[in-house]
Protein backbone atom coordinates (compact mmCIF):
# COMPACT_ATOMS: atom_id res chain seq x y z
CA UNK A 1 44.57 185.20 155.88
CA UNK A 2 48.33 185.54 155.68
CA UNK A 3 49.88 186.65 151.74
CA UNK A 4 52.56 184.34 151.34
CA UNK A 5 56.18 186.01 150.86
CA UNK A 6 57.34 187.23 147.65
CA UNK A 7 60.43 185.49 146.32
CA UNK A 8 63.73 186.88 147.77
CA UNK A 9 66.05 187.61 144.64
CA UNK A 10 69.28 189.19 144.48
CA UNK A 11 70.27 191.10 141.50
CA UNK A 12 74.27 191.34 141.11
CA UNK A 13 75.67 193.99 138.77
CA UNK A 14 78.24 196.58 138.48
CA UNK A 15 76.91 199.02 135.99
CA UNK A 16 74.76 201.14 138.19
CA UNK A 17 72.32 202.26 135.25
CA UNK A 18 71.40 198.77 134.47
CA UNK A 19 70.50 198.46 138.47
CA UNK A 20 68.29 201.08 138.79
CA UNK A 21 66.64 200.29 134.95
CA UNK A 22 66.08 196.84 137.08
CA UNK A 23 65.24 198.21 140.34
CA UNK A 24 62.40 200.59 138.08
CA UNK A 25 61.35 197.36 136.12
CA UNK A 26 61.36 195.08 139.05
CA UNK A 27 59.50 197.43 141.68
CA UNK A 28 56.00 196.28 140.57
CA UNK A 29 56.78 192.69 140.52
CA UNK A 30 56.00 190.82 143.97
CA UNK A 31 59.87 190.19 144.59
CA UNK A 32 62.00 190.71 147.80
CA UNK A 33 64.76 192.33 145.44
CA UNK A 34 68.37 192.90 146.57
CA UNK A 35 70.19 195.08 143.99
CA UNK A 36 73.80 194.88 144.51
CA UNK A 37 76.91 196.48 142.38
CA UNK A 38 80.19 194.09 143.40
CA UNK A 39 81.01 190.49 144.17
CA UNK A 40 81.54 190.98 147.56
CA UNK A 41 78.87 192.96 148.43
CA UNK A 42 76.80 189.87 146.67
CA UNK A 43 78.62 187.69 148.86
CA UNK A 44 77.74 189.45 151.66
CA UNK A 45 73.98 189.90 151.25
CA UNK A 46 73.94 185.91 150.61
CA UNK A 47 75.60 185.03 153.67
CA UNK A 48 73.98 187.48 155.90
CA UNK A 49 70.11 186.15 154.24
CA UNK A 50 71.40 182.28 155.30
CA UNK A 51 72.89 183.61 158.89
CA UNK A 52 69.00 185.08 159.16
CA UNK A 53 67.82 181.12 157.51
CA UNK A 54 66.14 183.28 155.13
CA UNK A 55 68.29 182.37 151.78
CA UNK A 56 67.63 184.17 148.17
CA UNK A 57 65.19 181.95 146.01
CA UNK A 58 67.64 182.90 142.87
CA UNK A 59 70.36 185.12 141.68
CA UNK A 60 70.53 187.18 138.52
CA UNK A 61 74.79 187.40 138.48
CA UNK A 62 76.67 189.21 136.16
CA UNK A 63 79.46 187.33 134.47
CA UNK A 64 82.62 189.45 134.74
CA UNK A 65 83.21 191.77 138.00
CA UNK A 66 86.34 192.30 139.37
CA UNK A 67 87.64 189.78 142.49
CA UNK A 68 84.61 187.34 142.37
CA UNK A 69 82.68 187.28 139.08
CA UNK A 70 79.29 185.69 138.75
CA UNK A 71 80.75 182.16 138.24
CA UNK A 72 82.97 182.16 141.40
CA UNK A 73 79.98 183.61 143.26
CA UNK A 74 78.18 180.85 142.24
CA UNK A 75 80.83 177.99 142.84
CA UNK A 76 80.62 179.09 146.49
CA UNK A 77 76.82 179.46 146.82
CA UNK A 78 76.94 175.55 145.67
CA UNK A 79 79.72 174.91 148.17
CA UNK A 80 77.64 176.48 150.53
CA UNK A 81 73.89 174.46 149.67
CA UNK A 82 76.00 171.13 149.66
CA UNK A 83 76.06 171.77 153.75
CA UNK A 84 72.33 171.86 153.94
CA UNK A 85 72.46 175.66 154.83
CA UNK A 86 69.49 176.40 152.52
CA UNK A 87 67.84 175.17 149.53
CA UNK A 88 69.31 174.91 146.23
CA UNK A 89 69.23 178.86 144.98
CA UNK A 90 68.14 178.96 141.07
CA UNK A 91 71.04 181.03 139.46
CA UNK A 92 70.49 182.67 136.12
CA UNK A 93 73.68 185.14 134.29
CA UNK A 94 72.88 188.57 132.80
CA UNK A 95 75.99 190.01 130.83
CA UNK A 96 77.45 191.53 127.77
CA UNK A 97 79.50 188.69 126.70
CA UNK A 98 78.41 186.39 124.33
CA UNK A 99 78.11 182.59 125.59
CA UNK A 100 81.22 180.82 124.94
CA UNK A 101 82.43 177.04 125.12
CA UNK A 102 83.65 177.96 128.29
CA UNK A 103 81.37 179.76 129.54
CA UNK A 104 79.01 177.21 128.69
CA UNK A 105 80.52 174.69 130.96
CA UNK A 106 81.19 177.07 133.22
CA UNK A 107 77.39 177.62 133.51
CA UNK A 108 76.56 173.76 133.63
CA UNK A 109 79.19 173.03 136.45
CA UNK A 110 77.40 175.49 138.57
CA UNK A 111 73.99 174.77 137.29
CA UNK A 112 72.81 177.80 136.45
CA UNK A 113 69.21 177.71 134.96
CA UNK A 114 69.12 180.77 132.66
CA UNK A 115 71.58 182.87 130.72
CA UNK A 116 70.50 186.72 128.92
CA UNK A 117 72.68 188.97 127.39
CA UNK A 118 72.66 192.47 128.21
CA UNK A 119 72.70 193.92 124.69
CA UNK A 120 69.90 191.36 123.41
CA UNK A 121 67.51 191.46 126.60
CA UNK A 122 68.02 194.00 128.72
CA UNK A 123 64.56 195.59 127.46
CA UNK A 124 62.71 192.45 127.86
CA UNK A 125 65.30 191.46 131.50
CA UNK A 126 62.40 191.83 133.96
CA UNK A 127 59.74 189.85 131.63
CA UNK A 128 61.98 187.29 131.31
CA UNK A 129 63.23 186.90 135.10
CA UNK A 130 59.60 186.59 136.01
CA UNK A 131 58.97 183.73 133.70
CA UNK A 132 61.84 181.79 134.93
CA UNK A 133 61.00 182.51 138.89
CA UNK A 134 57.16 180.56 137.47
């Protein structure tokens, strides 16, 4: 009998602390886990997993990076899906800033499923990704 695959995730931020608290968190859980610090490297990792037609199942983005931020990342991942190049990715945000107006339409226009802020749930972060990848 084959196991079936765990979920590929990718986990986008650029304090390295809150990584590896993730990576700790996270190693238990049956994920395919990508842990990466920039926007580009993100971008990277999800264009290399749909050249390999083996596309993340979600993204845990942080909001505000330098060059391409969580939202941008996620206005070309959507771009990207609309060609048929792989399923529709969940998206979820996990930053420091409270949720604005604009962020909040930010987050709809991407359709992002989830939203956590670091200073609230960063404790309860890998609890609350698993309930939203159920």
């Amino acid at each position: 009998m084959t196991l079936p695959k765990p979920r590929k995730i990718l986990l986008l931020d650029d304090d390295e602390n809150t990584l590896e608290l993730l990576r700790m968190a996270l190693a238990s859980m049956p994920y395919d886990a990508t842990y990466v610090s920039s926007g580009v490297d993100a971008l990277i990792a999800i264009f290399e997993a749909y050249k390999a037609r083996d596309p993340f199942y979600a993204l845990v983005l942080d909001c505000a990076l330098p060059h391409f931020d969580g939202f941008t990342i996620a206005r070309i991942v959507r771009m990207a899906e609309a060609t048929g190049i792989s399923p529709r990715a969940k998206i979820g945000y996990f930053t420091a800033f409270t949720k604005t107006v604009e962020q909040s339409t930010l987050l709809d226009e991407v359709g992002a499923e989830a939203y956590w802020r670091k200073t609230e749930d960063v404790a309860n972060l890998p609890e609350l990704i698993r309930l939203w990848l159920e």
